[in-house]
PDB file of N, CA and C in Angstrom:
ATOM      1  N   UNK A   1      -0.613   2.414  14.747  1.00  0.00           N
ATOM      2  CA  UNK A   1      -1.075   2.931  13.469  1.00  0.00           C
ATOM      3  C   UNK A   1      -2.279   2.118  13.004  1.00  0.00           C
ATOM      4  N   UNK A   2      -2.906   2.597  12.121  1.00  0.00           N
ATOM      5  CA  UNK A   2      -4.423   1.995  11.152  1.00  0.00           C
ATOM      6  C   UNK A   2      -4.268   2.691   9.826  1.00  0.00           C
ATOM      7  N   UNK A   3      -5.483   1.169   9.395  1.00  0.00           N
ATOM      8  CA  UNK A   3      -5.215   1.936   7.898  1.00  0.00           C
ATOM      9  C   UNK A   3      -6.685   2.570   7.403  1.00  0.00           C
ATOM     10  N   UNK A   4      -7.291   3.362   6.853  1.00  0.00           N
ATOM     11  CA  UNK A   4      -7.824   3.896   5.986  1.00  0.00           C
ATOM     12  C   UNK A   4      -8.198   3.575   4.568  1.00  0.00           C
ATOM     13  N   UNK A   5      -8.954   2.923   4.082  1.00  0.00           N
ATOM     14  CA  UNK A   5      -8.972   2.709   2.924  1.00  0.00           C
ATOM     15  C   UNK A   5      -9.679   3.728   2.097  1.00  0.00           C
ATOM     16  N   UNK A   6      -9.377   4.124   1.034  1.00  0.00           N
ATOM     17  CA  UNK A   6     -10.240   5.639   0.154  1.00  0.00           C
ATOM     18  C   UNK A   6     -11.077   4.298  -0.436  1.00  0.00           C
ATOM     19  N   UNK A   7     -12.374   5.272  -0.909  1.00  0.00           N
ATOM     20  CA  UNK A   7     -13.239   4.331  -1.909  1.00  0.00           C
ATOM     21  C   UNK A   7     -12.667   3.929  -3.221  1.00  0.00           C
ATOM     22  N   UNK A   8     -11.745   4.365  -3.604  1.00  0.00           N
ATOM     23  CA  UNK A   8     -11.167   4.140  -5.006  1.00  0.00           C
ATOM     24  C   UNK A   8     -10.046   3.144  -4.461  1.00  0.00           C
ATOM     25  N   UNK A   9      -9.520   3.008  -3.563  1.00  0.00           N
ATOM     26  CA  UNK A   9      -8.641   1.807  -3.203  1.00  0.00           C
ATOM     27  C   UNK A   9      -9.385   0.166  -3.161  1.00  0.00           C
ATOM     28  N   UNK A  10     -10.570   0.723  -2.248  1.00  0.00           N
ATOM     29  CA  UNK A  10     -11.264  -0.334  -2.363  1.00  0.00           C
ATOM     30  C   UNK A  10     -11.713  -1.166  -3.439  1.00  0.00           C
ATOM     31  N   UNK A  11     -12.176   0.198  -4.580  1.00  0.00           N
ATOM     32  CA  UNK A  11     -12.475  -0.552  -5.768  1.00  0.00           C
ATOM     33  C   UNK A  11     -11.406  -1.233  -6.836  1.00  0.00           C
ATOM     34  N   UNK A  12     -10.301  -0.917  -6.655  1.00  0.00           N
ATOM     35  CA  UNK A  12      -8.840  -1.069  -7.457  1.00  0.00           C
ATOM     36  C   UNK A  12      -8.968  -2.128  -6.621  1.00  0.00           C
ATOM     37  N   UNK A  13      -8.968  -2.816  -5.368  1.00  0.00           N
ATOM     38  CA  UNK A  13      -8.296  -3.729  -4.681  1.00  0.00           C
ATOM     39  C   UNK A  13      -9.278  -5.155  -5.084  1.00  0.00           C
ATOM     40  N   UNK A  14     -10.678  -4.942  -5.287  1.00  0.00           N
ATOM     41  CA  UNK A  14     -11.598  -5.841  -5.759  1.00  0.00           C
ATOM     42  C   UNK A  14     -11.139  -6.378  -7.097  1.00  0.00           C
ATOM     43  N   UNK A  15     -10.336  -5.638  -7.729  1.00  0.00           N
ATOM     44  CA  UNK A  15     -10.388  -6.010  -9.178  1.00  0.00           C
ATOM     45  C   UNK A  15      -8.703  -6.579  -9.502  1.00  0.00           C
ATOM     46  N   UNK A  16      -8.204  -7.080  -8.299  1.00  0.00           N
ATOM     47  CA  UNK A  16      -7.043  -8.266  -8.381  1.00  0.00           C
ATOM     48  C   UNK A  16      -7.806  -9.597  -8.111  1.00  0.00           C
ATOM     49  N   UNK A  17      -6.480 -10.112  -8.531  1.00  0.00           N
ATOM     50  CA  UNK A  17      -6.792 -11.834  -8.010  1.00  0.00           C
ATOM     51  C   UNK A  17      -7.287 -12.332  -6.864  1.00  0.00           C
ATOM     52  N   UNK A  18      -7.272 -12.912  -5.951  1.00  0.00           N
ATOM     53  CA  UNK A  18      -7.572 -13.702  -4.742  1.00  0.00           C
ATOM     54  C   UNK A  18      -5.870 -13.304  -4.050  1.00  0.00           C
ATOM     55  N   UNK A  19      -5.260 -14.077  -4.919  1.00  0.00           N
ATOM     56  CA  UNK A  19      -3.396 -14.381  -4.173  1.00  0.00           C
ATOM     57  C   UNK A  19      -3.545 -13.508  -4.057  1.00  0.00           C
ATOM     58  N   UNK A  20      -2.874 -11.811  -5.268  1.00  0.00           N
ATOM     59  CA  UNK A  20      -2.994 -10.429  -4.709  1.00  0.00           C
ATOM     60  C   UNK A  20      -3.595  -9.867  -3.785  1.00  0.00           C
ATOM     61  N   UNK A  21      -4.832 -10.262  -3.308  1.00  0.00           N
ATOM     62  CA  UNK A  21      -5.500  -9.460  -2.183  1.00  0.00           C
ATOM     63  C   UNK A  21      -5.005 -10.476  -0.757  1.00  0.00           C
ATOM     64  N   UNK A  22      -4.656 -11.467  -0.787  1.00  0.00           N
ATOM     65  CA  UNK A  22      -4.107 -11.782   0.024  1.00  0.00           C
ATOM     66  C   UNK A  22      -2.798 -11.842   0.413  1.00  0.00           C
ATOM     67  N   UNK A  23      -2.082 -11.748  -0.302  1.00  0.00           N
ATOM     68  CA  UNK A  23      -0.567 -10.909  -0.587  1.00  0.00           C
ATOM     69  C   UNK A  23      -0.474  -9.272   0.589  1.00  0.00           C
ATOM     70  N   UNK A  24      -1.814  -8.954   0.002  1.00  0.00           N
ATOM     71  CA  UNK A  24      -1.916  -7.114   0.186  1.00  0.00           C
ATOM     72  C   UNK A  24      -2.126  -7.521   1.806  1.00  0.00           C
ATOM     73  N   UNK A  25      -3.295  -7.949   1.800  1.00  0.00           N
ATOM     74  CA  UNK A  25      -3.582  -8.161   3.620  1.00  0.00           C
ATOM     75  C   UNK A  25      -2.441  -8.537   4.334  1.00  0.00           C
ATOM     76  N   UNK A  26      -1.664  -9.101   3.791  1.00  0.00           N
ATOM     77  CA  UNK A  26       0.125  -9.588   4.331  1.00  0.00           C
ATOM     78  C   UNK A  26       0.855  -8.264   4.862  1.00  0.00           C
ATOM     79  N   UNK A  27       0.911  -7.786   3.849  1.00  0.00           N
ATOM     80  CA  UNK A  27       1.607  -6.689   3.600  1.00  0.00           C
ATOM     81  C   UNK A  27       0.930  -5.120   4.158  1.00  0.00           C
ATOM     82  N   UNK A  28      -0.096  -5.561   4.592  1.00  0.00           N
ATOM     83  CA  UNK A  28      -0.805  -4.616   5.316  1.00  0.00           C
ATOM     84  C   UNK A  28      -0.588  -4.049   6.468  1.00  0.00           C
ATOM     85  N   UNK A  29      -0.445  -5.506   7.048  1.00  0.00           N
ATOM     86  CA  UNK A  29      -0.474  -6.116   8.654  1.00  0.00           C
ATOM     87  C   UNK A  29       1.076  -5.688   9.231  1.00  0.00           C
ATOM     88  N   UNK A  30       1.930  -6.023   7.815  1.00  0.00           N
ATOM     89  CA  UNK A  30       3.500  -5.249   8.502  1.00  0.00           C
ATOM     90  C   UNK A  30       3.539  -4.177   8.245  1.00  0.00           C
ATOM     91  N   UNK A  31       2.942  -3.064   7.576  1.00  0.00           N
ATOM     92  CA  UNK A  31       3.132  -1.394   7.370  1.00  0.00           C
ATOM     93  C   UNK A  31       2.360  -1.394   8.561  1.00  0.00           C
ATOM     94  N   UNK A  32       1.402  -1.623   9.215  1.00  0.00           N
ATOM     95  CA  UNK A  32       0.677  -1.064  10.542  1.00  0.00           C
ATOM     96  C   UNK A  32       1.437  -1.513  11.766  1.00  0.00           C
ATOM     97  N   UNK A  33       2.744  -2.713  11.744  1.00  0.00           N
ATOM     98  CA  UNK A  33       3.357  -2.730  12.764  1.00  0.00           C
ATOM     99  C   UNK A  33       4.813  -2.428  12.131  1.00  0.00           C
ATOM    100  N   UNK A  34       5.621  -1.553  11.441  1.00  0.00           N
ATOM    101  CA  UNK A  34       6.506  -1.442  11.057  1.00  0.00           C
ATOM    102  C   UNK A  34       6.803  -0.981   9.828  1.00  0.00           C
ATOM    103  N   UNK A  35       6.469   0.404   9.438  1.00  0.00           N
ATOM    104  CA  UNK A  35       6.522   0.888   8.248  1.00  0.00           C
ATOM    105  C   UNK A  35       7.952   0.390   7.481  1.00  0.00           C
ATOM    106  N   UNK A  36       9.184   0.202   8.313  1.00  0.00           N
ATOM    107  CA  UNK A  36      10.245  -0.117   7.685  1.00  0.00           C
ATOM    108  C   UNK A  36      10.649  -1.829   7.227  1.00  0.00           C
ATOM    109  N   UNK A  37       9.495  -2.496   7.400  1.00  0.00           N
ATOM    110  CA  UNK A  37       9.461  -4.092   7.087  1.00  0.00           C
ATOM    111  C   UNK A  37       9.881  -4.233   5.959  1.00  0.00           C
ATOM    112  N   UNK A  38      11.402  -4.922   6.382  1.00  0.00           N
ATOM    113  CA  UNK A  38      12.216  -5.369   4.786  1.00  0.00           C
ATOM    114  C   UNK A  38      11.504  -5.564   3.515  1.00  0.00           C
ATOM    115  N   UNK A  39      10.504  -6.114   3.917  1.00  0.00           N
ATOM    116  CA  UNK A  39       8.908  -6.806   2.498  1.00  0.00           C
ATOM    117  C   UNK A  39       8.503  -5.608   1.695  1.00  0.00           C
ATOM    118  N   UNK A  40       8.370  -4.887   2.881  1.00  0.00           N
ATOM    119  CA  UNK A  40       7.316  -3.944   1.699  1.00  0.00           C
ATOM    120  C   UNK A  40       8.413  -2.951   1.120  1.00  0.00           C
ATOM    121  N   UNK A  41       9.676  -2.914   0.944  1.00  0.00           N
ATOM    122  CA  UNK A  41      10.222  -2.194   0.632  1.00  0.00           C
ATOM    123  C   UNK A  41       9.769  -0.424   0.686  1.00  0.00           C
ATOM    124  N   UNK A  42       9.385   0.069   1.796  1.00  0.00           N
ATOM    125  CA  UNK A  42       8.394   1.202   1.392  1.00  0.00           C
ATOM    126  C   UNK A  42       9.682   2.694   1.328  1.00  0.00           C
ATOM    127  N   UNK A  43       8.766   3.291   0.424  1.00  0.00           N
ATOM    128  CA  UNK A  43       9.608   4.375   0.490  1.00  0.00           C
ATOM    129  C   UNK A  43       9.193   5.775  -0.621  1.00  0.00           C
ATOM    130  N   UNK A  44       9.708   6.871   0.214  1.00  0.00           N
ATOM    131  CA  UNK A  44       8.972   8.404  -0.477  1.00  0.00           C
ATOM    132  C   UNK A  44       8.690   8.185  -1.782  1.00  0.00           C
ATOM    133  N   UNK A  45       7.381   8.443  -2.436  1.00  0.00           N
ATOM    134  CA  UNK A  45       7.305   7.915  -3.802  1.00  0.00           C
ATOM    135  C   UNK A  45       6.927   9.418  -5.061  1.00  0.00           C
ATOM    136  N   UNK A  46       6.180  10.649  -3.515  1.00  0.00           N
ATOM    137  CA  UNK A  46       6.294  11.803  -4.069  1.00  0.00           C
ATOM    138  C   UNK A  46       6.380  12.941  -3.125  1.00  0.00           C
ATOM    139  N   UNK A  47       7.296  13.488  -3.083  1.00  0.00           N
ATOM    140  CA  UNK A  47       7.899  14.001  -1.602  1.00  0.00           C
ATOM    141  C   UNK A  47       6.933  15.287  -1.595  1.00  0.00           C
ATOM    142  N   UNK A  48       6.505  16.140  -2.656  1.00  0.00           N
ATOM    143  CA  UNK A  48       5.660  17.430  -2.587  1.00  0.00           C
ATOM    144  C   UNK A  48       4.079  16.952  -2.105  1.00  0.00           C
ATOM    145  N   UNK A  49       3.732  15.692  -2.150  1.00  0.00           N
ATOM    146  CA  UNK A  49       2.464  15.435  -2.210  1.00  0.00           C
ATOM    147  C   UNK A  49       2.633  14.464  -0.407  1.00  0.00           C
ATOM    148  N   UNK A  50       3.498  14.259  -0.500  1.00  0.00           N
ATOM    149  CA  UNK A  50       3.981  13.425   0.743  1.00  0.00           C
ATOM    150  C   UNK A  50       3.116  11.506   0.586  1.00  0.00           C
ATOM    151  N   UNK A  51       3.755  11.286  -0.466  1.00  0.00           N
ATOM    152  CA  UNK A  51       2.841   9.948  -1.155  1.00  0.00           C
ATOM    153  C   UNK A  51       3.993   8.756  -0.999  1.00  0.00           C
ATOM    154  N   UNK A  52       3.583   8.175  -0.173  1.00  0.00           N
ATOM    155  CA  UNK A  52       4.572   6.671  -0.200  1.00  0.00           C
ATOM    156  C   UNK A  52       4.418   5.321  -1.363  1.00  0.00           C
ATOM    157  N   UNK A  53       5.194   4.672  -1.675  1.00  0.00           N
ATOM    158  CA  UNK A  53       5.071   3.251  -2.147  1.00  0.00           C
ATOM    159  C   UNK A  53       5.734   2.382  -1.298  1.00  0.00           C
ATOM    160  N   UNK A  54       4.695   1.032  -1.634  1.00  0.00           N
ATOM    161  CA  UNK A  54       5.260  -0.344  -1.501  1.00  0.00           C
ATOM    162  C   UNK A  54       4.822  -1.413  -1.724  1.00  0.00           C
ATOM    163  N   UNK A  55       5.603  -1.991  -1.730  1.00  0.00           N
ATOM    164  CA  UNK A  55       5.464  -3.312  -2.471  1.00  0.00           C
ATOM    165  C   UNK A  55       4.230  -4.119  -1.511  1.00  0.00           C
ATOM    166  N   UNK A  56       3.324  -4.796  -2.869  1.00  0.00           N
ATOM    167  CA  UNK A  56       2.444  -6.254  -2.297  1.00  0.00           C
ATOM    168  C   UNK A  56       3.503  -7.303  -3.054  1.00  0.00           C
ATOM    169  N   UNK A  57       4.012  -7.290  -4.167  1.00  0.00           N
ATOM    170  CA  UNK A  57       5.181  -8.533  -4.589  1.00  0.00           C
ATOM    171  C   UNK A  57       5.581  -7.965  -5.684  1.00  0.00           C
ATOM    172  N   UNK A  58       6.248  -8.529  -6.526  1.00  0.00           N
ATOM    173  CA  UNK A  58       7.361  -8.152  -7.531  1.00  0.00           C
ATOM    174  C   UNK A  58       6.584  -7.205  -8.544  1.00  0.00           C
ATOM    175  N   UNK A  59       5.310  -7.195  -9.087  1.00  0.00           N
ATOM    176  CA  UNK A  59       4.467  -7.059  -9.998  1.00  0.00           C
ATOM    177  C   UNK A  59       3.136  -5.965  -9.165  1.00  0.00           C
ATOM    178  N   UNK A  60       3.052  -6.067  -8.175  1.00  0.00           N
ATOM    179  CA  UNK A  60       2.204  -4.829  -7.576  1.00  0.00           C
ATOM    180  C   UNK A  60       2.328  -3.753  -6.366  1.00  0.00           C
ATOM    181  N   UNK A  61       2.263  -2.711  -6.507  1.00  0.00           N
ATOM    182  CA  UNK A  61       2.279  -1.584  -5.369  1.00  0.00           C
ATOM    183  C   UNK A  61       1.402  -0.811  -5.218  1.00  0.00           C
ATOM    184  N   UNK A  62       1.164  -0.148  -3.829  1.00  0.00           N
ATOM    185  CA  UNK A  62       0.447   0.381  -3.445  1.00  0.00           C
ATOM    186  C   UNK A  62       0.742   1.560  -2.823  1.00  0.00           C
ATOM    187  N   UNK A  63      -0.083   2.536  -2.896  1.00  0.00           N
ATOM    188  CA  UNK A  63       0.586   4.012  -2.287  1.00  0.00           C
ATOM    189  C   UNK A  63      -0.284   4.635  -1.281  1.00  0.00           C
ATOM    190  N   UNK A  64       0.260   5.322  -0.597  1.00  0.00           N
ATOM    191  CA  UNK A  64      -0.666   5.841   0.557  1.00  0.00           C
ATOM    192  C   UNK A  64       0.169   7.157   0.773  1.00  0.00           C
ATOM    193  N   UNK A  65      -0.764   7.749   1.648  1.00  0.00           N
ATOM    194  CA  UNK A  65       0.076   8.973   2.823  1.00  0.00           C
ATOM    195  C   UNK A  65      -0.247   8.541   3.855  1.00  0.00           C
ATOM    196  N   UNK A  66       0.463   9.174   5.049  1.00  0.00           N
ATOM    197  CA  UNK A  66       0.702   9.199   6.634  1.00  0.00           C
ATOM    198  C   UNK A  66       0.254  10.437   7.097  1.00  0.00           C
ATOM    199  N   UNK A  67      -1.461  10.092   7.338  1.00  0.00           N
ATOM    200  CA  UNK A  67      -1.755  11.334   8.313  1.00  0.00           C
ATOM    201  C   UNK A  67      -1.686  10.926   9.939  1.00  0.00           C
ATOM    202  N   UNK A  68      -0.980  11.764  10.601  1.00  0.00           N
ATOM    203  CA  UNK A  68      -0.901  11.587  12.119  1.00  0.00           C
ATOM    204  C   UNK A  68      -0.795  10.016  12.328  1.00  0.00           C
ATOM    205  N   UNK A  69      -1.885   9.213  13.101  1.00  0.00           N
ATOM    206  CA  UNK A  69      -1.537   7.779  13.198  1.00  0.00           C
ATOM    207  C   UNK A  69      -2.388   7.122  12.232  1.00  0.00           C
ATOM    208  N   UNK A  70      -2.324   7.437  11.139  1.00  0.00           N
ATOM    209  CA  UNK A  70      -3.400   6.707   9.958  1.00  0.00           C
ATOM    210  C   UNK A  70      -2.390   6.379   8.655  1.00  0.00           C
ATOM    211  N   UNK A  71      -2.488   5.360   8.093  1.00  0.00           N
ATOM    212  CA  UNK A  71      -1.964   4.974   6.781  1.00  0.00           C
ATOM    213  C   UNK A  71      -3.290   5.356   5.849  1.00  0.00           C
ATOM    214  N   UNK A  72      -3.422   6.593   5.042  1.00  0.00           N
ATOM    215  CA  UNK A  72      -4.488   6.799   3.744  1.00  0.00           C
ATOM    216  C   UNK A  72      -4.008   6.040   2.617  1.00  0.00           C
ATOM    217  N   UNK A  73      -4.428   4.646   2.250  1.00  0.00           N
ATOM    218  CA  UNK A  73      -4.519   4.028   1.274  1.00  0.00           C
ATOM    219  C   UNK A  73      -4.897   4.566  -0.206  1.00  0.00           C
ATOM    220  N   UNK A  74      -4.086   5.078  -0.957  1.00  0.00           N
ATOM    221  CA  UNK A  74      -4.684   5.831  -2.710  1.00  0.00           C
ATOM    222  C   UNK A  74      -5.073   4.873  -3.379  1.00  0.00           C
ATOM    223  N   UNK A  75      -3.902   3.923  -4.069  1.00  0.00           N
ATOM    224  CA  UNK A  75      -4.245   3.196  -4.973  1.00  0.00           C
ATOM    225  C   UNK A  75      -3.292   2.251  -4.289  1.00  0.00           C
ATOM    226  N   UNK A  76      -3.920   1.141  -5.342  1.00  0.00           N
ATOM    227  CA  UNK A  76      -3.124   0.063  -5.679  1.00  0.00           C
ATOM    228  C   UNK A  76      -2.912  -0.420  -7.284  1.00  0.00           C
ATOM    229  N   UNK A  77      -2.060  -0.927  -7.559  1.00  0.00           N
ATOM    230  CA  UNK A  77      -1.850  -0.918  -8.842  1.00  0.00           C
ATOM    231  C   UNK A  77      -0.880  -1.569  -9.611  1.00  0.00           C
ATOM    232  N   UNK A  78      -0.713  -2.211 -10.790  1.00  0.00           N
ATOM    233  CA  UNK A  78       0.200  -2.850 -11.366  1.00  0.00           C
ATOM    234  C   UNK A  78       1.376  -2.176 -11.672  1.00  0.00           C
ATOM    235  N   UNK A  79       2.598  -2.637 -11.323  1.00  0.00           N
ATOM    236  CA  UNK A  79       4.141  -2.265 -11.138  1.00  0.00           C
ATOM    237  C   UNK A  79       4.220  -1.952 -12.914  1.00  0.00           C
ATOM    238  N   UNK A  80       4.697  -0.804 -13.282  1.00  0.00           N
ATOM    239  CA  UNK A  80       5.563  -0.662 -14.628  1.00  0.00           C
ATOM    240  C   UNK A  80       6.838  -1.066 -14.633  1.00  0.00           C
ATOM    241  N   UNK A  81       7.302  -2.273 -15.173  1.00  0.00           N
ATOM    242  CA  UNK A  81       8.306  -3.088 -15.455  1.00  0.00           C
ATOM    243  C   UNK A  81       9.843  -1.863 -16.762  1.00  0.00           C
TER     244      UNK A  81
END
């Protein structure tokens, strides 16, 4: 698998911390070898749109779809507590 980044991911992803974006690159590296990696907790986030979440840490997630062998990166974004 690979990932895809949309231009609006990119720009959401510039506008975290340092830790967060290095958190994310963590968490990157195990959705491209193991979508089911205990960490990212990932899972169906909108089943009509076919939109996943998962976790970068307690406080941020990120969503994508699964085209063929590609992870499409949407957003990233602060967790509603």
């Amino acid at each position: 698998m690979k990932a895809y980044y949309s231009p609006s991911f990119k720009t959401q992803l510039k506008s975290f911390p340092e830790l967060v974006r290095r958190k994310f690159n963590k968490q990157i590296q195990f959705l491209i070898q193991n979508l089911r990696h205990p960490s990212l907790h990932a899972k169906k986030y909108d089943e009509t749109e076919g939109v996943w979440q998962a976790r970068v840490d307690k406080s941020v997630r990120f969503y994508f779809l699964i085209d063929d062998e590609t992870y499409v990166l949407l957003e990233i974004k602060n967790h509603p507590k």
